[in-house]
Protein backbone atom coordinates (compact mmCIF):
# COMPACT_ATOMS: atom_id res chain seq x y z
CA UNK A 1 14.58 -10.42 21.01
CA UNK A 2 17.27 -8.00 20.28
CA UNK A 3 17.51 -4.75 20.42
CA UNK A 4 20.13 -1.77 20.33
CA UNK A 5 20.04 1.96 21.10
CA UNK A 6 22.78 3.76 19.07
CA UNK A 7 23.67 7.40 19.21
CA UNK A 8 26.52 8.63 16.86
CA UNK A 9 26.94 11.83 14.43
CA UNK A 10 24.17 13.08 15.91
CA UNK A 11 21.61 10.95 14.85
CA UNK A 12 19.96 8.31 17.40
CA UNK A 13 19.03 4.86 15.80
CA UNK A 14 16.96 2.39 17.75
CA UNK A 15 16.68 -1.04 16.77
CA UNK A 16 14.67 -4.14 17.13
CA UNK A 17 14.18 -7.63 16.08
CA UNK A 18 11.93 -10.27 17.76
CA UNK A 19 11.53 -13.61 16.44
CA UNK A 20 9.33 -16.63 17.75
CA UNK A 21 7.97 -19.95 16.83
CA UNK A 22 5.48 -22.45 18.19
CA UNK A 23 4.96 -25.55 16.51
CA UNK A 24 3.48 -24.08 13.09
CA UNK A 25 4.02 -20.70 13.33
CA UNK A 26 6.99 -18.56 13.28
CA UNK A 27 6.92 -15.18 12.99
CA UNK A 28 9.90 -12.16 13.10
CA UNK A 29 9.19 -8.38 13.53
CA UNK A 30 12.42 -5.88 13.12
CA UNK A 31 11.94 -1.84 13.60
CA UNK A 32 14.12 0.51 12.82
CA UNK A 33 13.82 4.14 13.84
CA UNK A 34 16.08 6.96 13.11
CA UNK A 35 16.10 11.09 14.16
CA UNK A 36 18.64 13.45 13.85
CA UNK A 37 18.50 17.14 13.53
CA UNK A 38 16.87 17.00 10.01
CA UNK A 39 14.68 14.25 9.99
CA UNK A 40 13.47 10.80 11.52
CA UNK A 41 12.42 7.71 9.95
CA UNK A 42 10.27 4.91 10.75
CA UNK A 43 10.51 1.28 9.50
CA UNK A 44 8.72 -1.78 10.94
CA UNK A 45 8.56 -4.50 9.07
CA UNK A 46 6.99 -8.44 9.54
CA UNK A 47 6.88 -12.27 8.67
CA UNK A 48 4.72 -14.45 9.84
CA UNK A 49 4.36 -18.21 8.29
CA UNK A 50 1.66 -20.56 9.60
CA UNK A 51 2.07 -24.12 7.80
CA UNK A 52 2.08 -22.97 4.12
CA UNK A 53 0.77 -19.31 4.53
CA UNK A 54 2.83 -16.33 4.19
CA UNK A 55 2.12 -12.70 5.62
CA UNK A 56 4.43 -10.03 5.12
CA UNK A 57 4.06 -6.14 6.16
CA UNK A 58 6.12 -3.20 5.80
CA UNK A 59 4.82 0.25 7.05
CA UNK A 60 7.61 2.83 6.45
CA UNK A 61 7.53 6.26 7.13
CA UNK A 62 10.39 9.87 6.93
CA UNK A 63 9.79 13.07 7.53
CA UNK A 64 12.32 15.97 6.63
CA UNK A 65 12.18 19.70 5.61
CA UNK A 66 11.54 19.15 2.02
CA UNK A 67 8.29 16.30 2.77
CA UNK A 68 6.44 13.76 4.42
CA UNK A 69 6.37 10.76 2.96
CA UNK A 70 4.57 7.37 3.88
CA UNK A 71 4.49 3.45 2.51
CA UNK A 72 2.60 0.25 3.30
CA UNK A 73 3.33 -3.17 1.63
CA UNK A 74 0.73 -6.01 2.89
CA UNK A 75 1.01 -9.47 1.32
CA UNK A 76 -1.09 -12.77 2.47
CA UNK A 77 0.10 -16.02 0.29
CA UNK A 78 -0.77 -19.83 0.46
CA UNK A 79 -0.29 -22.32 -1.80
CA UNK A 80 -2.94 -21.30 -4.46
CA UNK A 81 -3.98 -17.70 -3.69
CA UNK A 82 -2.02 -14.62 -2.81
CA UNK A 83 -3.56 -11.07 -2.03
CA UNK A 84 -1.09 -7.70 -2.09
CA UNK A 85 -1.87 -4.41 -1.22
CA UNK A 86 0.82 -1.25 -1.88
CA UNK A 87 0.16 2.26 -1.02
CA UNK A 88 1.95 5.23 -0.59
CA UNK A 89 1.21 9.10 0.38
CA UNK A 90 3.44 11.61 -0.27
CA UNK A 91 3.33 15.44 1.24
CA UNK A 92 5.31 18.22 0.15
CA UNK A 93 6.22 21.89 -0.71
CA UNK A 94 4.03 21.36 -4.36
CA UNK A 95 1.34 19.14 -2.21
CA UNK A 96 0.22 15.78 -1.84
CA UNK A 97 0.18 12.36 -3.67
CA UNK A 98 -1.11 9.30 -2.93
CA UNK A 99 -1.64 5.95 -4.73
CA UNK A 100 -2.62 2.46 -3.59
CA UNK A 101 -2.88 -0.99 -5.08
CA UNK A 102 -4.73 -4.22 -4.65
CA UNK A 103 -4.66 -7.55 -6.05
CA UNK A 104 -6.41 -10.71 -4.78
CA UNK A 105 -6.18 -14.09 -6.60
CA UNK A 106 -8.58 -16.40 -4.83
CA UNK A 107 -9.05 -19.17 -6.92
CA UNK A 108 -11.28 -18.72 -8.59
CA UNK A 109 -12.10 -15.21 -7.92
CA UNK A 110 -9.28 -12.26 -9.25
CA UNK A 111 -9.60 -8.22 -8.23
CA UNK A 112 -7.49 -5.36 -9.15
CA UNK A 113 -8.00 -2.22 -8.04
CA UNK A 114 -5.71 1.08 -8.43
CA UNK A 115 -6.49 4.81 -6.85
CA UNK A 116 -4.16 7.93 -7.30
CA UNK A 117 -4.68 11.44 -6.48
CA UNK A 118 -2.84 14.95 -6.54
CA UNK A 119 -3.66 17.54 -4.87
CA UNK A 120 -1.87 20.89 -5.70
CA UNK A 121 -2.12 24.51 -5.87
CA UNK A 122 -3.37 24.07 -8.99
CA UNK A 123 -5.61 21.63 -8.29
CA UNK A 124 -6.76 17.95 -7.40
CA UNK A 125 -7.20 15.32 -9.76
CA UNK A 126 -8.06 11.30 -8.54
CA UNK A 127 -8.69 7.94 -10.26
CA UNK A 128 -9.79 4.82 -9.15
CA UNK A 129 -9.57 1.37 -11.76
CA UNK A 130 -11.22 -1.75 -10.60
CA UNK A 131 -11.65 -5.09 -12.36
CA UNK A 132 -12.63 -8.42 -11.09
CA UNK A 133 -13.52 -11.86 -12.76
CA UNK A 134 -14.94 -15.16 -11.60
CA UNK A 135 -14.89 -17.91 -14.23
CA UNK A 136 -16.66 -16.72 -16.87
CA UNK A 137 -17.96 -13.41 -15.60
CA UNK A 138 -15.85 -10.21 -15.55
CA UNK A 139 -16.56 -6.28 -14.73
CA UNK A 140 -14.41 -3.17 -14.33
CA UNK A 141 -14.87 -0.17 -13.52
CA UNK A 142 -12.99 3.30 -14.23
CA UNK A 143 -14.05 6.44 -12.69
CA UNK A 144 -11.74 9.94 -12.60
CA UNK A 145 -11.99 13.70 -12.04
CA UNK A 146 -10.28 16.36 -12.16
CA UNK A 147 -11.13 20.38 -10.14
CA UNK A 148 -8.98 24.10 -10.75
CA UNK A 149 -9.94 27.07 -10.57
CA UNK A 150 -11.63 27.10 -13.72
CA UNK A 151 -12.95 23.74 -14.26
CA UNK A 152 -14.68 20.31 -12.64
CA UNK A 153 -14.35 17.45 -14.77
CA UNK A 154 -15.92 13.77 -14.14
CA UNK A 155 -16.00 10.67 -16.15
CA UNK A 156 -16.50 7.35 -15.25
CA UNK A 157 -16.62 4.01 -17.60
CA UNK A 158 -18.59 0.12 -16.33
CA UNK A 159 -18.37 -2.54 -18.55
CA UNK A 160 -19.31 -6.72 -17.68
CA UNK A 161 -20.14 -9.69 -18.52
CA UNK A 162 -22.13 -11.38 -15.94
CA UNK A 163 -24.03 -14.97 -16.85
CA UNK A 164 -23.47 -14.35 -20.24
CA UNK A 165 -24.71 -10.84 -20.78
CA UNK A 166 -22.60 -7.96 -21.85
CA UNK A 167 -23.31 -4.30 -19.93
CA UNK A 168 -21.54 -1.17 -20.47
């Protein structure tokens, strides 16, 4: 483990990095973490691999005058399958955003699925995408809105195929 506590042009930075193994494992976690008079900043990230599996996650995070803004990175991987996840949020003078993102490849199974959404003084809007197949079979699924002053809007959308028979 090594670590270091830094304080120059007014800004204090603290670092860390830890690694470690035992016999089929070896992970390393580093963290950075910053803060001066107008703004701080997080990042911690890690590695892990356990024979031939991969993990890897990064959570990373700043804060100023002008926002507030937030990200996560999450990955699990083998030999055949892999699943991901990404999301972010964002807060600022206009309001907030988010979005997110997942993907899994499980042989045979595969899933996406993607969110955003705004929120404003104008309004919110969000929408959410999902689709999935095993062998033969498939679905997805869209659904979406919108809200303002003046109007609520929602729509959504299914369509499969599931042991041979189409739905929508």
């Amino acid at each position: 483990n090594t670590a270091s506590l830094k304080y120059e042009n007014s800004q204090l930075k603290i670092t860390s990095e830890t690694n470690g193994r035992y016999l089929h494992l070896a992970a390393v976690n580093k963290l950075e973490f910053l803060l001066s008079k107008k703004m701080a900043a997080l990042r911690s990230e890690y590695q892990a691999t356990y024979k031939q599996t991969q993990c890897y996650a990064l959570f990373a995070g700043s804060l100023n005058s002008q926002d507030l803004v937030f990200n996560t990175d999450f990955s699990l991987t083998d030999q055949r399958n892999r699943a991901a996840h990404k999301s972010s949020l964002n807060v600022n003078q206009y309001g907030l955003a988010s979005s997110a993102t997942t993907n899994v490849q499980f042989s045979p199974l595969t899933m996406q699925s993607e969110m955003n959404a705004k929120l404003d003084t104008s309004g919110g809007s969000v929408s959410l995408s999902s689709s999935g197949r095993y062998g033969k079979n498939n679905a997805k699924f869209n659904v979406g809105g919108r809200v303002s002053l003046t109007e609520i809007t929602l729509g959504s959308e299914y369509q499969s195929t599931i042991l041979g028979m189409d739905n929508k």
